[in-house]
Protein backbone atom coordinates (compact mmCIF):
# COMPACT_ATOMS: atom_id res chain seq x y z
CA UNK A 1 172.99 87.26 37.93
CA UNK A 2 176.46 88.21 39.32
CA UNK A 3 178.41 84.34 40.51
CA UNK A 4 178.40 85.63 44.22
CA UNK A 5 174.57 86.21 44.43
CA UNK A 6 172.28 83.81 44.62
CA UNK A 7 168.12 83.36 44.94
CA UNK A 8 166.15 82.10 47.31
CA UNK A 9 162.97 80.10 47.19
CA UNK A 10 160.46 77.60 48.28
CA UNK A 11 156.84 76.35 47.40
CA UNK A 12 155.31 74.08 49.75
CA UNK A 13 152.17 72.71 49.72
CA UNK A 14 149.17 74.08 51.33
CA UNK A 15 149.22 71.57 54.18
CA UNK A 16 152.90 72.35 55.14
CA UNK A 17 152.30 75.89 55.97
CA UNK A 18 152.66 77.46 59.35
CA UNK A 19 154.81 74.27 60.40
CA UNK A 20 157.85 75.92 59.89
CA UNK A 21 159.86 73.82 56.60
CA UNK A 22 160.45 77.09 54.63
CA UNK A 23 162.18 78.68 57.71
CA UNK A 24 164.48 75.97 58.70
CA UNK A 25 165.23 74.98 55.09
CA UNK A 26 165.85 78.58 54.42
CA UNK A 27 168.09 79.17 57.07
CA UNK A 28 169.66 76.07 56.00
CA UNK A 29 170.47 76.89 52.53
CA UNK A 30 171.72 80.53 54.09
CA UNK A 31 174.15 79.15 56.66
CA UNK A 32 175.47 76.93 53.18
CA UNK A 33 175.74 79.80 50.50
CA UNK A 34 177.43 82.01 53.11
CA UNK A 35 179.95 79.57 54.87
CA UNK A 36 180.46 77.12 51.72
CA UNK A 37 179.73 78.53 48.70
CA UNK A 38 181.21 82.05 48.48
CA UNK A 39 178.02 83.98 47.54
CA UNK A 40 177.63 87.62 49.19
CA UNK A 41 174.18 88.25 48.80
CA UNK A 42 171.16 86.15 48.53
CA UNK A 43 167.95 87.68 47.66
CA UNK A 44 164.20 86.67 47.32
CA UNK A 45 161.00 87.67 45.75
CA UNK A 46 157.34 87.03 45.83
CA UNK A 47 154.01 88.55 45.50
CA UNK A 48 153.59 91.89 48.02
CA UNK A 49 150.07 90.68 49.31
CA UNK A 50 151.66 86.82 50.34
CA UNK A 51 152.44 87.75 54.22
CA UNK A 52 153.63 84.33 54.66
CA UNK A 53 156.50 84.55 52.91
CA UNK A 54 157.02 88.06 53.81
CA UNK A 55 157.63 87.27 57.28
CA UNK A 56 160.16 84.30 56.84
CA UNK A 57 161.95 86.47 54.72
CA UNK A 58 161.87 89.04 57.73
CA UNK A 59 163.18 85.94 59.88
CA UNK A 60 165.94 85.16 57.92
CA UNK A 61 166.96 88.92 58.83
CA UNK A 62 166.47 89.93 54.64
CA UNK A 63 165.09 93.32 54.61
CA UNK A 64 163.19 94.97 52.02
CA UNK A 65 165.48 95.78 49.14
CA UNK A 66 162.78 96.86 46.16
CA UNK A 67 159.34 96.51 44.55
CA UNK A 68 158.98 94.73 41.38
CA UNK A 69 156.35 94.81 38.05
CA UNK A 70 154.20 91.90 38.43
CA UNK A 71 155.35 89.54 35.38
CA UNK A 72 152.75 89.25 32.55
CA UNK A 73 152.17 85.35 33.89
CA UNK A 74 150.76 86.77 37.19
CA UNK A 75 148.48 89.28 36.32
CA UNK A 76 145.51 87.15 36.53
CA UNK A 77 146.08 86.41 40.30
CA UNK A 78 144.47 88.07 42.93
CA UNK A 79 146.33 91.11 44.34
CA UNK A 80 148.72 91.07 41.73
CA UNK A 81 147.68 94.41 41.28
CA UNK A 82 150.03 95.38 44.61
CA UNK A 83 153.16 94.41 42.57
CA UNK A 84 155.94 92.04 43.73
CA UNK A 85 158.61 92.83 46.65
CA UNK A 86 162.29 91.64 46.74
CA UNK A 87 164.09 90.94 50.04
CA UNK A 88 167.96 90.74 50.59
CA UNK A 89 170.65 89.82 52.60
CA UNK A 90 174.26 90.19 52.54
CA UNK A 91 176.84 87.85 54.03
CA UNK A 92 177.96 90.85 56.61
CA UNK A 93 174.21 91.10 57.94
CA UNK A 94 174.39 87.32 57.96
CA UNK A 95 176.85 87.19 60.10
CA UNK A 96 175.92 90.20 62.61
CA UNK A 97 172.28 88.34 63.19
């Protein structure tokens, strides 16, 4: 992974969901890797059929950059058949939010 790019991610428990942690926390760590640590784009991934973190990522203002194999570990999870997704956002589309 190129110094200037970084990943994004979170795994709360069940019981945290829908409260809103990932968001804020998210949009935490975004405001830090943009203004502080020099990165350009931070990206994300996670399972196509999980909505839920589908949509933060669409809050964030990441869009849809690719569609990814599910890795061999996954394959034995329910709707791992619909592959992975990775969203993205650059510092510029950061900044124009």
């Amino acid at each position: 992974m190129p110094p200037d790019e970084a990943e994004l991610g979170y795994r709360l428990r069940q019981a945290a969901w829908g409260r809103g942690y990932a968001t804020e926390g998210s949009r935490a760590l975004l405001e830090k890797a943009f203004t502080e640590l020099a990165v350009r784009t931070v990206w994300a991934a996670t399972m196509a059929v999980n909505h839920g973190s589908r949509r933060i990522m669409e809050k964030l203002g990441m869009t849809l950059a690719d569609t990814l194999p599910t890795p061999s570990d996954m394959e034995m999870v329910e709707g791992s058949e619909q592959r992975g997704v990775r969203y993205e956002i650059t510092e510029e589309q950061w900044k124009q939010r």
